[in-house]
N, C-alpha and C. Protein backbone atom coordinates (compact mmCIF):
# COMPACT_ATOMS: atom_id res chain seq x y z
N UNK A 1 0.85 -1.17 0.00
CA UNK A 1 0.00 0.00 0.00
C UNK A 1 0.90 1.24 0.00
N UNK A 2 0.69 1.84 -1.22
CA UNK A 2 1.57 3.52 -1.31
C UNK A 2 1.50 4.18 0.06
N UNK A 3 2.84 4.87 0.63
CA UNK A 3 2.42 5.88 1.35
C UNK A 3 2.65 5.26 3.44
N UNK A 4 2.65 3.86 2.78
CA UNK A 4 2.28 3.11 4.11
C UNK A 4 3.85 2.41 5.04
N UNK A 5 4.25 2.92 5.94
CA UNK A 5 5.17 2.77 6.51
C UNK A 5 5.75 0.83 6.47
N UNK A 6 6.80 -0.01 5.83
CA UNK A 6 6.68 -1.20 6.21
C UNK A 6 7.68 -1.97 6.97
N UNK A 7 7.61 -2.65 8.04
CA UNK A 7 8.35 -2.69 8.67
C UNK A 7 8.83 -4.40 8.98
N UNK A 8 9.89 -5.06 9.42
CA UNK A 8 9.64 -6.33 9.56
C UNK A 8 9.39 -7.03 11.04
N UNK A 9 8.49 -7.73 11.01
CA UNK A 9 7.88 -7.61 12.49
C UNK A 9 8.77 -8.87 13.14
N UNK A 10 9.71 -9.71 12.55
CA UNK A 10 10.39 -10.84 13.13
C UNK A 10 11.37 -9.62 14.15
N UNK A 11 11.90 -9.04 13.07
CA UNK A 11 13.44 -7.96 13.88
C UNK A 11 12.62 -7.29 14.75
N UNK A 12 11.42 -6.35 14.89
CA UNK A 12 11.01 -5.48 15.71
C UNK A 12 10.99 -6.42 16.81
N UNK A 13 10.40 -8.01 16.46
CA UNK A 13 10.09 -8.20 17.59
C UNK A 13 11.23 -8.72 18.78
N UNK A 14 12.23 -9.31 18.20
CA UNK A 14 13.57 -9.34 18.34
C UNK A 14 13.70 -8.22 19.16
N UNK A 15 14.04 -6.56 18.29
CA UNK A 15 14.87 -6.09 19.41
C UNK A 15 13.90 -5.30 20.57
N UNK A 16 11.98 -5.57 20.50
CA UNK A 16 11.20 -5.80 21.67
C UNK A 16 11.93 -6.63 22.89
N UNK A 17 12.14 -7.94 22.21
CA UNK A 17 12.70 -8.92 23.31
C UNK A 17 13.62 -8.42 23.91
N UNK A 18 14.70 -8.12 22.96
CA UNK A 18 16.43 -7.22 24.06
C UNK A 18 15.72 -6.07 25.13
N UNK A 19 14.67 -5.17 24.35
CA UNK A 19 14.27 -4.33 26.05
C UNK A 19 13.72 -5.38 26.92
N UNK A 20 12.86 -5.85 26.57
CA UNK A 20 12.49 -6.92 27.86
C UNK A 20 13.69 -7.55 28.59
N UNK A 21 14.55 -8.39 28.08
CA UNK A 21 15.90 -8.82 28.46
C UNK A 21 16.62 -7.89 29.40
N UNK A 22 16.79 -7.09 28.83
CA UNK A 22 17.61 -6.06 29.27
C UNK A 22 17.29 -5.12 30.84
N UNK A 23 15.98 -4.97 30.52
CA UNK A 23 15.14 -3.58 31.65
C UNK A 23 14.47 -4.71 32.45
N UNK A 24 13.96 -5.67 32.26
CA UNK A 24 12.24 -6.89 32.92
C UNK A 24 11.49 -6.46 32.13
N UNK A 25 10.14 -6.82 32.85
CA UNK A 25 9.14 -6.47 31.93
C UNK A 25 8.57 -5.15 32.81
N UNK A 26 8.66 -4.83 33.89
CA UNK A 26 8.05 -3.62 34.67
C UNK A 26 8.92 -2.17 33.63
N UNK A 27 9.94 -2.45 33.89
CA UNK A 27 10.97 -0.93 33.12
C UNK A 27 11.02 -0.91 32.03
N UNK A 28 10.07 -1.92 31.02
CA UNK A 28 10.04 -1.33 29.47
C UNK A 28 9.07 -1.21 29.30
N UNK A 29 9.66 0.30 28.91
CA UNK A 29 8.53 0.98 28.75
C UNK A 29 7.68 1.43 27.56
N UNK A 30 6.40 1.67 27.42
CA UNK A 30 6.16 1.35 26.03
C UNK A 30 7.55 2.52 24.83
N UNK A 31 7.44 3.39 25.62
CA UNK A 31 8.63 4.45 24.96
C UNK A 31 9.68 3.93 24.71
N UNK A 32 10.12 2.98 25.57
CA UNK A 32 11.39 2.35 25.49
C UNK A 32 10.84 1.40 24.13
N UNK A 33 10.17 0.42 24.19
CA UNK A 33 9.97 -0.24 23.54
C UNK A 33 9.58 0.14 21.69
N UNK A 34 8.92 1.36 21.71
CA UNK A 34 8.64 2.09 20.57
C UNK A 34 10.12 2.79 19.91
N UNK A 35 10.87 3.00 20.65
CA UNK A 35 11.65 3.46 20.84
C UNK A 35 13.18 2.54 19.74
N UNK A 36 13.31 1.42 20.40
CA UNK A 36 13.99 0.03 20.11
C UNK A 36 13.67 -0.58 18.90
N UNK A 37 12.23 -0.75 18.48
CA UNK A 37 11.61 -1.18 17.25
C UNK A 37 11.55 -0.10 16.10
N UNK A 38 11.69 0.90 16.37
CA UNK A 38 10.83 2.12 15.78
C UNK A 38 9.83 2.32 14.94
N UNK A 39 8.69 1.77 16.19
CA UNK A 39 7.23 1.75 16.19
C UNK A 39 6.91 2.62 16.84
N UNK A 40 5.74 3.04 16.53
CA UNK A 40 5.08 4.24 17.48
C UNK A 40 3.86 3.84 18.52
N UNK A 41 3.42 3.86 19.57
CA UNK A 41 2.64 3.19 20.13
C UNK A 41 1.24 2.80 18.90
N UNK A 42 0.41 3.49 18.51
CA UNK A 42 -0.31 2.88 17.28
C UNK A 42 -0.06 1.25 16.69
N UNK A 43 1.17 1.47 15.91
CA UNK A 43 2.01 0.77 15.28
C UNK A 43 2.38 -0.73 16.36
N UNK A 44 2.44 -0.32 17.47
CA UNK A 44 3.21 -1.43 18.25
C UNK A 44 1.94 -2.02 18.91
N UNK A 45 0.76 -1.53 19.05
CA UNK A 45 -0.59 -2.21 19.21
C UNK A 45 -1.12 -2.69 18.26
N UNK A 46 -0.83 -2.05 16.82
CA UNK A 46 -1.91 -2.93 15.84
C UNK A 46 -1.07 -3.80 15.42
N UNK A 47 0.52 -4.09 15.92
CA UNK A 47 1.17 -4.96 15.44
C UNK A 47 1.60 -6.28 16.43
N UNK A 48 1.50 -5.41 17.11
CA UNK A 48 1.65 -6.95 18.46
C UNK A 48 0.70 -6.99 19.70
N UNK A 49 -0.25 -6.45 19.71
CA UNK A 49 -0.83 -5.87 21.04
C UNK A 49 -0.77 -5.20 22.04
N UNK A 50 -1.38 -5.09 23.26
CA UNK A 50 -1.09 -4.32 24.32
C UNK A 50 0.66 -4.93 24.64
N UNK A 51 1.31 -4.28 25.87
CA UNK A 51 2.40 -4.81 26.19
C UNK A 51 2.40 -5.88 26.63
N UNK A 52 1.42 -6.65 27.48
CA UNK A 52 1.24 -8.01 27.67
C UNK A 52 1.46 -9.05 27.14
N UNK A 53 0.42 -8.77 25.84
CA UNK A 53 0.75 -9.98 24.48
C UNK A 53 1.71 -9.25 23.68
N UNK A 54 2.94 -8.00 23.38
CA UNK A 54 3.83 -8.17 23.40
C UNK A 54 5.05 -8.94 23.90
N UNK A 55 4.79 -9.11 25.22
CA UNK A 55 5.77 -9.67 26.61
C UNK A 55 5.95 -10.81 26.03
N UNK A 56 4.47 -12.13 26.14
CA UNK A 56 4.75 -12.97 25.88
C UNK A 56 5.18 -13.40 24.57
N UNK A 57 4.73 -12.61 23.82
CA UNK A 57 5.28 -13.10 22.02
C UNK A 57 6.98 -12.99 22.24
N UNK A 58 7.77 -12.06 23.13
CA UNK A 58 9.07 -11.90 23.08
C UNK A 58 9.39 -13.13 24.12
N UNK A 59 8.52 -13.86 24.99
CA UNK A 59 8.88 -15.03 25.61
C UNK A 59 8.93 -16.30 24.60
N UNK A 60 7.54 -16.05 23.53
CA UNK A 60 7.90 -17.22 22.98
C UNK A 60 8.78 -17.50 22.19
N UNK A 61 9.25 -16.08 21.47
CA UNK A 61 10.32 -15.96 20.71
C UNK A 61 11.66 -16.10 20.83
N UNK A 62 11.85 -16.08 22.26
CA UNK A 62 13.31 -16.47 22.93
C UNK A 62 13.41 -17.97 23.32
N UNK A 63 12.32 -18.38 23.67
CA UNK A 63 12.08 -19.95 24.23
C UNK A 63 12.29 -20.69 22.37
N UNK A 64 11.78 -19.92 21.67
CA UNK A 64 11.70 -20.69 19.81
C UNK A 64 13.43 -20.72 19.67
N UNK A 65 13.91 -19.37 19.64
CA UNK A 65 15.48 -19.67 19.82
C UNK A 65 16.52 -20.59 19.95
N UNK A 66 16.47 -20.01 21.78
CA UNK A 66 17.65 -20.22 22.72
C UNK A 66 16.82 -21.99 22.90
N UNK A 67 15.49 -22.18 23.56
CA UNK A 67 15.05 -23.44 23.78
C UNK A 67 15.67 -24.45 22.74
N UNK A 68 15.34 -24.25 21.83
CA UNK A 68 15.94 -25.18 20.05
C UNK A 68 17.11 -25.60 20.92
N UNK A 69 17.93 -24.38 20.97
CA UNK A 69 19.60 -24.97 20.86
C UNK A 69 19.57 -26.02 22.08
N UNK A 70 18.82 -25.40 23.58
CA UNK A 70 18.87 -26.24 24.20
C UNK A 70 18.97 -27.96 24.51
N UNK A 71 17.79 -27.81 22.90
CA UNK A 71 16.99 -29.14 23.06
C UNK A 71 17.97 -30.28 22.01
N UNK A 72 18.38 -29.31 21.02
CA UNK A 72 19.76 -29.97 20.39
C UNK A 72 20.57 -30.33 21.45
N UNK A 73 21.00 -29.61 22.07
CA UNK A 73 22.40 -30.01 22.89
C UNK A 73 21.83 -31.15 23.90
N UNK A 74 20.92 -31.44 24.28
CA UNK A 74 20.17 -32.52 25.18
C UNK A 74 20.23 -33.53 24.21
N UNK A 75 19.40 -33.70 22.97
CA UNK A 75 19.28 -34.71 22.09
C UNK A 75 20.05 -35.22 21.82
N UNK A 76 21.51 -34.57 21.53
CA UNK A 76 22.28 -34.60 20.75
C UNK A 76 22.88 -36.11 21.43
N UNK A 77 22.98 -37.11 22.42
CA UNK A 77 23.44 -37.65 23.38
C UNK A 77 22.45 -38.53 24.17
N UNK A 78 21.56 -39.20 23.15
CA UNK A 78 20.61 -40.01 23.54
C UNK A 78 21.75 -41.51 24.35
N UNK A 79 20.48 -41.57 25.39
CA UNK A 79 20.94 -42.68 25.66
C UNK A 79 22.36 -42.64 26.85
N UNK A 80 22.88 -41.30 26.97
CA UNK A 80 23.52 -40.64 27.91
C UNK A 80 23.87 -39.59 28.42
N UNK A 81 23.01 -39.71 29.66
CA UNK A 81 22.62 -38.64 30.22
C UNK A 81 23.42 -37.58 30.93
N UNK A 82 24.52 -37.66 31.14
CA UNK A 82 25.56 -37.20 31.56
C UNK A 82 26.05 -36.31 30.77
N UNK A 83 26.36 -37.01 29.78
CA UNK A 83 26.99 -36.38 28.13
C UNK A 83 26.09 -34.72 27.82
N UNK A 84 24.72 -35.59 27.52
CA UNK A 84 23.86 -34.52 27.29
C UNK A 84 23.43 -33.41 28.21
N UNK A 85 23.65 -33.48 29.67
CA UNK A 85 23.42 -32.32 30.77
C UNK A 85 24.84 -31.26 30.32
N UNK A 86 25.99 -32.46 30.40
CA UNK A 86 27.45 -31.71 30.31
C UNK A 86 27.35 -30.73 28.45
N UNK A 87 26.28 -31.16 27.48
CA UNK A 87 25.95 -30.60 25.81
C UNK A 87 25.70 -29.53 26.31
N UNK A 88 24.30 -29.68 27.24
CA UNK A 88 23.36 -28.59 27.86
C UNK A 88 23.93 -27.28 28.55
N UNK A 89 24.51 -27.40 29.07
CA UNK A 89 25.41 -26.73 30.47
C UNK A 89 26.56 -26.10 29.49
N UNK A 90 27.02 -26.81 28.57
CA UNK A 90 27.99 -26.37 27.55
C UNK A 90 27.73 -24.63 26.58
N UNK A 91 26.07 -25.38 25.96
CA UNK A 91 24.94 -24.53 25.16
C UNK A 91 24.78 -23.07 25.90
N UNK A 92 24.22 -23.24 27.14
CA UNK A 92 23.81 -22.37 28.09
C UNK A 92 25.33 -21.35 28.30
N UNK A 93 26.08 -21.97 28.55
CA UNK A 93 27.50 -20.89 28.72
C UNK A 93 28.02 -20.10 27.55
N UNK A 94 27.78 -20.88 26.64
CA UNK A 94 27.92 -20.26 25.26
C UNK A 94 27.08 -18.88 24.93
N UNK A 95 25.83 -19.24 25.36
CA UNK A 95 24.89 -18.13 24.95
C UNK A 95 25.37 -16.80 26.05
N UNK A 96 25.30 -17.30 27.27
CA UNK A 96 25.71 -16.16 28.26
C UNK A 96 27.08 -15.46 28.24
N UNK A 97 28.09 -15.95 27.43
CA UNK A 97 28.98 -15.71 26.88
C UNK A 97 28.88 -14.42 26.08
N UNK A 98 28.34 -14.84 25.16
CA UNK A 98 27.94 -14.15 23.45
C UNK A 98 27.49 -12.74 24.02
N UNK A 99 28.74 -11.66 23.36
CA UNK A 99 28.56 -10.66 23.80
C UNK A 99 27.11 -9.85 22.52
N UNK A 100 26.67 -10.53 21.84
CA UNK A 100 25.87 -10.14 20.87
C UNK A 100 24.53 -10.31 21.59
N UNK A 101 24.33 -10.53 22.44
CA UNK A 101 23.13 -10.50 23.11
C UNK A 101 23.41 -9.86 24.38
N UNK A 102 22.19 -9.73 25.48
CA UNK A 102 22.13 -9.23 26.53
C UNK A 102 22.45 -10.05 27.64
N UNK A 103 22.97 -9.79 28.64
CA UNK A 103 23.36 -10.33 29.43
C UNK A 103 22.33 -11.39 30.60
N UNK A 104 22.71 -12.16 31.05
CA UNK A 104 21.44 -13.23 31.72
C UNK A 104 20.49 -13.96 30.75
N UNK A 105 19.50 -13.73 31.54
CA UNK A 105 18.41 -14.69 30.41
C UNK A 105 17.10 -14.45 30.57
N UNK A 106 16.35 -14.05 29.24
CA UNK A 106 14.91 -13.47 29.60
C UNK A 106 14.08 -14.15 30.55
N UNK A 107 14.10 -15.59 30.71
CA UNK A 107 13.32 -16.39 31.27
C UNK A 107 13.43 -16.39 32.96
N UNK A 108 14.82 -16.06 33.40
CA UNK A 108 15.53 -16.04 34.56
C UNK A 108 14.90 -14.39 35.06
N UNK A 109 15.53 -13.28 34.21
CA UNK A 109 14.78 -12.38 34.49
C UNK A 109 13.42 -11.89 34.81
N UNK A 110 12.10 -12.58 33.75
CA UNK A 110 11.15 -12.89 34.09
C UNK A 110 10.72 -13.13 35.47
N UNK A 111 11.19 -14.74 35.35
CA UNK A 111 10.96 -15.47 36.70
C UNK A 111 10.98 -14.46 38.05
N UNK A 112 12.16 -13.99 38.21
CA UNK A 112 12.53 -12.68 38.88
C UNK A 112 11.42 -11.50 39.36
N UNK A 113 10.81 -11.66 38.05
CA UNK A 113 9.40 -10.43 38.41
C UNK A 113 8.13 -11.28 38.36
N UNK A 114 7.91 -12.37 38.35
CA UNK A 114 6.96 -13.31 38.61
C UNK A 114 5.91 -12.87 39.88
N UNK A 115 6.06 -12.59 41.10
CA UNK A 115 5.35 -11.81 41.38
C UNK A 115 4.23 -10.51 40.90
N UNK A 116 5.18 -9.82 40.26
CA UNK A 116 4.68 -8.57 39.71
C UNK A 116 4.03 -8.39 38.58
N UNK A 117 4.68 -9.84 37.61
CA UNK A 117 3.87 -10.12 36.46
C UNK A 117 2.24 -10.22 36.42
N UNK A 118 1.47 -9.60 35.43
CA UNK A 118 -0.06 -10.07 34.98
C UNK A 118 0.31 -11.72 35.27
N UNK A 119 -0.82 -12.05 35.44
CA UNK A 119 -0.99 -13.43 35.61
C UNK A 119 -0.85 -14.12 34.24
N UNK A 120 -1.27 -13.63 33.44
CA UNK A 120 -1.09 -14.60 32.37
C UNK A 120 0.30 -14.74 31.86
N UNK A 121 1.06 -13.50 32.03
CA UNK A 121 2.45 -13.50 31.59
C UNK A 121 3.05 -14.56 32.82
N UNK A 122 2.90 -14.17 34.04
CA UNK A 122 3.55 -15.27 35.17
C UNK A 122 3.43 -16.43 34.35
N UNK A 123 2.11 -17.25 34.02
CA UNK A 123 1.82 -17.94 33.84
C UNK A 123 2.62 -18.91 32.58
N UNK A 124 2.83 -18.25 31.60
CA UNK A 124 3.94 -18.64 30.57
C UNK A 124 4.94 -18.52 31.25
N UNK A 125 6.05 -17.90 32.08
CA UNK A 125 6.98 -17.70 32.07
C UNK A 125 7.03 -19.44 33.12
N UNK A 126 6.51 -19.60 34.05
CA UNK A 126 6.59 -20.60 34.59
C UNK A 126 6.35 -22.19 33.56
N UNK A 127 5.24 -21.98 32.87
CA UNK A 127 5.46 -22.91 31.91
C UNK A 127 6.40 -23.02 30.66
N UNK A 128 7.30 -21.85 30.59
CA UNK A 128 8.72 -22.10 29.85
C UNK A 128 9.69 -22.75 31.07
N UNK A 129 9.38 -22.48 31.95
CA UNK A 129 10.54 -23.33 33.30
C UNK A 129 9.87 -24.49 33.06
N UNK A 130 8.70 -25.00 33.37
CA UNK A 130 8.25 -26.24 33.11
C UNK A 130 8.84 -27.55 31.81
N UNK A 131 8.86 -26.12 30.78
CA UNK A 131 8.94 -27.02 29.44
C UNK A 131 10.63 -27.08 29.51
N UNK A 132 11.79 -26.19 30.11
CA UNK A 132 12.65 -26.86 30.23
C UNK A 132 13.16 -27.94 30.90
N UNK A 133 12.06 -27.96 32.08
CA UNK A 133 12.60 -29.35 33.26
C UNK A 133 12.12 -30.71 32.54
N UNK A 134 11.41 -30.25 31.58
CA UNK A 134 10.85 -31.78 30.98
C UNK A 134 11.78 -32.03 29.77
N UNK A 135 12.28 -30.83 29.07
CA UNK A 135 13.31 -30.99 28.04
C UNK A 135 15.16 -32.10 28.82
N UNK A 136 14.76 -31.39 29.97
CA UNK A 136 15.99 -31.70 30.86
C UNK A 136 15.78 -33.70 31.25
N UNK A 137 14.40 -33.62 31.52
CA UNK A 137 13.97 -34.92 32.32
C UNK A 137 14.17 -35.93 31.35
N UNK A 138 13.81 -35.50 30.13
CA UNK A 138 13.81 -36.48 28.88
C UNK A 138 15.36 -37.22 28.55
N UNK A 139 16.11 -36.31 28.71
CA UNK A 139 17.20 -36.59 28.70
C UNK A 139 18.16 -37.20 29.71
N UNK A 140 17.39 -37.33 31.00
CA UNK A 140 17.45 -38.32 31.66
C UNK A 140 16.87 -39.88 31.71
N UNK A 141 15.94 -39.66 31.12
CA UNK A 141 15.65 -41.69 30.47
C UNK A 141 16.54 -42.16 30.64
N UNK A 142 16.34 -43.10 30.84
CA UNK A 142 17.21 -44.44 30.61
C UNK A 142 18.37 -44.90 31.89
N UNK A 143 18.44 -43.57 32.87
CA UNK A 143 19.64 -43.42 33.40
C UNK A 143 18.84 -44.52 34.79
N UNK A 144 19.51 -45.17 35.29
CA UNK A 144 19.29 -46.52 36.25
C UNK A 144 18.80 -46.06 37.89
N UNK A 145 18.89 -44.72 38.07
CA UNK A 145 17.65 -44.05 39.38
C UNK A 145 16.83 -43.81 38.93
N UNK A 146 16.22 -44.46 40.37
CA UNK A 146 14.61 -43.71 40.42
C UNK A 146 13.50 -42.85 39.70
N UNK A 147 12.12 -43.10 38.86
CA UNK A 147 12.05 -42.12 38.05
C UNK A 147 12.23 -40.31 39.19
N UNK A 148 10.96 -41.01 40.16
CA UNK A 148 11.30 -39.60 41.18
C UNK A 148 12.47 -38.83 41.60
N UNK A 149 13.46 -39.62 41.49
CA UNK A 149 14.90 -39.12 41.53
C UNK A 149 15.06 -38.33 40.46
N UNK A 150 15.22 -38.43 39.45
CA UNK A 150 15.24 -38.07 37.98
C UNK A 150 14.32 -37.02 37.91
N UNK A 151 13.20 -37.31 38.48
CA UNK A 151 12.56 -35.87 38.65
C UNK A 151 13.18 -34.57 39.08
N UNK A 152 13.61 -34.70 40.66
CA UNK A 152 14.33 -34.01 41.50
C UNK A 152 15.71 -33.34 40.20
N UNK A 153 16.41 -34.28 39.99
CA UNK A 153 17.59 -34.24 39.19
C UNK A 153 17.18 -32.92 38.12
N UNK A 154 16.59 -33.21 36.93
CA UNK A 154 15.71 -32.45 36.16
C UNK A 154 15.60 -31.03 36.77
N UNK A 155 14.88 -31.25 38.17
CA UNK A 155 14.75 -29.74 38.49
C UNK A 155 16.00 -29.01 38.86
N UNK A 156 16.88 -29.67 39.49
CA UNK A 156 18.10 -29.13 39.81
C UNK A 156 19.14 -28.39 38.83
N UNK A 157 18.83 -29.10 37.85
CA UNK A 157 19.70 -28.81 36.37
C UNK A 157 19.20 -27.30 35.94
N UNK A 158 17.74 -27.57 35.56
CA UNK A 158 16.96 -26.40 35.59
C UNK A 158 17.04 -25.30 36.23
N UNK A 159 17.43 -25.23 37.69
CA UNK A 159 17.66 -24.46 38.77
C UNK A 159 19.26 -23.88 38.76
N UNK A 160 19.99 -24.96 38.20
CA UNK A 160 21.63 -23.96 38.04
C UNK A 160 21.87 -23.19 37.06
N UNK A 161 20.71 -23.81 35.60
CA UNK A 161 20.99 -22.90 34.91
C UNK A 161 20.23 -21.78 34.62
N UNK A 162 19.03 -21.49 35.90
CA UNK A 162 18.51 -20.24 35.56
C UNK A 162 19.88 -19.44 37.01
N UNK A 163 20.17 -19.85 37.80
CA UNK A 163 21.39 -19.33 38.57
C UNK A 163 22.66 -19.02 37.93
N UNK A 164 22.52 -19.54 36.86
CA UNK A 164 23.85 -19.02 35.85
C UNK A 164 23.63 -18.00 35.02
N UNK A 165 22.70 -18.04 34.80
CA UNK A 165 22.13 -16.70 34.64
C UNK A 165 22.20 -15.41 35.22
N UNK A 166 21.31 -15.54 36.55
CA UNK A 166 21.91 -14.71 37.23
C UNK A 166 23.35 -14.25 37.79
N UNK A 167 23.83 -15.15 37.69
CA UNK A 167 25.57 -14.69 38.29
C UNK A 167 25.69 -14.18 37.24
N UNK A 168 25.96 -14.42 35.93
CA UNK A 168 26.27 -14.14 34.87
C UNK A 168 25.73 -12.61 34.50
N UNK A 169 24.20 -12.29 35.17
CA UNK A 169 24.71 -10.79 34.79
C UNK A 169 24.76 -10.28 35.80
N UNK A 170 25.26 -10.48 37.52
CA UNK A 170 25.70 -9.93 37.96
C UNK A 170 27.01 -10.14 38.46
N UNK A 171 27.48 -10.35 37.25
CA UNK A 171 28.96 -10.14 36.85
C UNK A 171 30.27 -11.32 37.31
N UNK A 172 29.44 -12.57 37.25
CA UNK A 172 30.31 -13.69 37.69
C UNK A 172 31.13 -14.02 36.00
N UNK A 173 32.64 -14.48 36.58
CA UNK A 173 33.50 -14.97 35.02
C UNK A 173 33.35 -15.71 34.84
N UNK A 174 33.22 -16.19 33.22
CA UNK A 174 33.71 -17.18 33.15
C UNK A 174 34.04 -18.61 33.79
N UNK A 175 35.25 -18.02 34.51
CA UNK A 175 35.91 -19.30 34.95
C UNK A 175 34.84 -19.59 36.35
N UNK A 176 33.69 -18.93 36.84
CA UNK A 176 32.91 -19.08 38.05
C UNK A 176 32.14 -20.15 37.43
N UNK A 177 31.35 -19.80 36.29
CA UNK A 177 30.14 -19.48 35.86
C UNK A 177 30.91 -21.53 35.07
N UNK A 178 31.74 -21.44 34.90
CA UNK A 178 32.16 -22.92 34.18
C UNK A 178 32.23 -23.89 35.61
N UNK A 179 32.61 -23.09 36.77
CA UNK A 179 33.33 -23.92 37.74
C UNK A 179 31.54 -24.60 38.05
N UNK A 180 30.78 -23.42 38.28
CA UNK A 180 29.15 -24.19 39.18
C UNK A 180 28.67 -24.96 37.88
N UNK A 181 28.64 -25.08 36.51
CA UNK A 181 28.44 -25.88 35.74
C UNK A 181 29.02 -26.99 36.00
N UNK A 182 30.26 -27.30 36.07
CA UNK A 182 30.59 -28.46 36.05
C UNK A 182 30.80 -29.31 37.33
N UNK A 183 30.30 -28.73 38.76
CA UNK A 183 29.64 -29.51 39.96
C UNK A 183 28.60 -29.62 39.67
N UNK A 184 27.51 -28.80 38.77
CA UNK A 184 26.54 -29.55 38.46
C UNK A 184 26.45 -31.13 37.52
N UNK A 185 27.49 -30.88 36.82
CA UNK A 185 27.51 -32.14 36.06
C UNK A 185 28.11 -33.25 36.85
N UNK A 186 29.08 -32.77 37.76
CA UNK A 186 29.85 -34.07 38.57
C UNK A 186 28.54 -34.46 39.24
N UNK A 187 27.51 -33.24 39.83
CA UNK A 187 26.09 -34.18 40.93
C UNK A 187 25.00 -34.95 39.85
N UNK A 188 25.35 -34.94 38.52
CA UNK A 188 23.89 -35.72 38.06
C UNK A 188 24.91 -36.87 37.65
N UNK A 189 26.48 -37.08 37.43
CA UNK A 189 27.19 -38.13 37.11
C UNK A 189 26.52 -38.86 38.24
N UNK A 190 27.01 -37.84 39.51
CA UNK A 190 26.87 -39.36 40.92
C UNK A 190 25.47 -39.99 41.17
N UNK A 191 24.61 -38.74 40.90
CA UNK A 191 23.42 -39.65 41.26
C UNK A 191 22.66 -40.36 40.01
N UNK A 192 23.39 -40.37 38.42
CA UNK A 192 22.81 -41.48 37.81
C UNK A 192 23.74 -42.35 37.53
N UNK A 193 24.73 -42.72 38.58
CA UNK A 193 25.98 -43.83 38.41
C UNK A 193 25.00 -45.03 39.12
């Protein structure tokens, strides 16, 4: 249509997600956010909705991502479970690494304002924790404890690497951020030996 501003809504929504990443979801602000895309509030409602169903479209869009690689690096190592936590834990450092993105992790951050979140946004953000402990659990099959153990296990994995997160953007190195990864991997060696 002549005349008509066009824009691509994958990238807007992209660098939507980096303010969310970056600020939570309380400190981005629609200005900020109009701002980042360069949409104008109009534009950023008839294109993604209120900020809400913005929020979550930039949750699902990071979980479509970063989740993928996750779920590669788990897969990648069927049949051993060790291998694939140590893929996982590998994946995850990599990304928090990568100075091309923002520091921590939207999902970790989220979680963080889970309280404060609309309910429906809480509500996804907990069922992206969900869908990683089961991405995590799967990849425990086969391993010779307990399924309930394996449960526990699953969540724990889940739990260091939204904590690596956090250290990671408040300013843990490298060599920290590798060291609590890999006691996590020595505790799921021992308890699926």
């Amino acid at each position: 249509m002549a005349g008509r501003k066009q824009f691509d809504p994958e990238a807007a929504l992209d660098q939507a997600m980096r303010v969310f990443w970056q600020r939570g979801y309380a400190d981005a602000s629609l200005d900020a956010l109009g701002s980042a895309t360069g949409l104008g509030r109009g534009s950023l409602y008839g294109a993604f909705g209120n900020k809400d169903a913005l929020f979550r479209k930039c949750l699902d869009r990071y979980s479509a991502i970063y989740g993928a690689a996750f779920e590669r690096a788990l897969d990648g190592h069927s049949g051993d479970p060790v291998r694939a936590v140590r893929a996982f834990f590998d994946t995850v450092l990599a990304r928090l690494a990568d100075p091309a993105v923002p520091g921590g992790c939207l999902i970790a951050q989220s979680a963080a304002q889970a309280a404060t979140l609309p309910a429906e946004n809480g509500e996804r953000v907990r069922g992206l924790l969900d869908q990683q402990r089961r991405r995590v659990r799967a990849a425990l099959d086969g391993a010779s404890a307990a399924p309930g153990a394996l449960d526990e296990l699953a969540g724990y994995v889940v739990a260091v690497n939204q904590a690596l997160a956090v250290l990671s953007r408040a300013g843990a190195t490298d060599a920290e951020l590798r060291s609590v990864a890999r006691l996590a991997c020595d505790t799921v060696a021992g308890a699926v030996a």
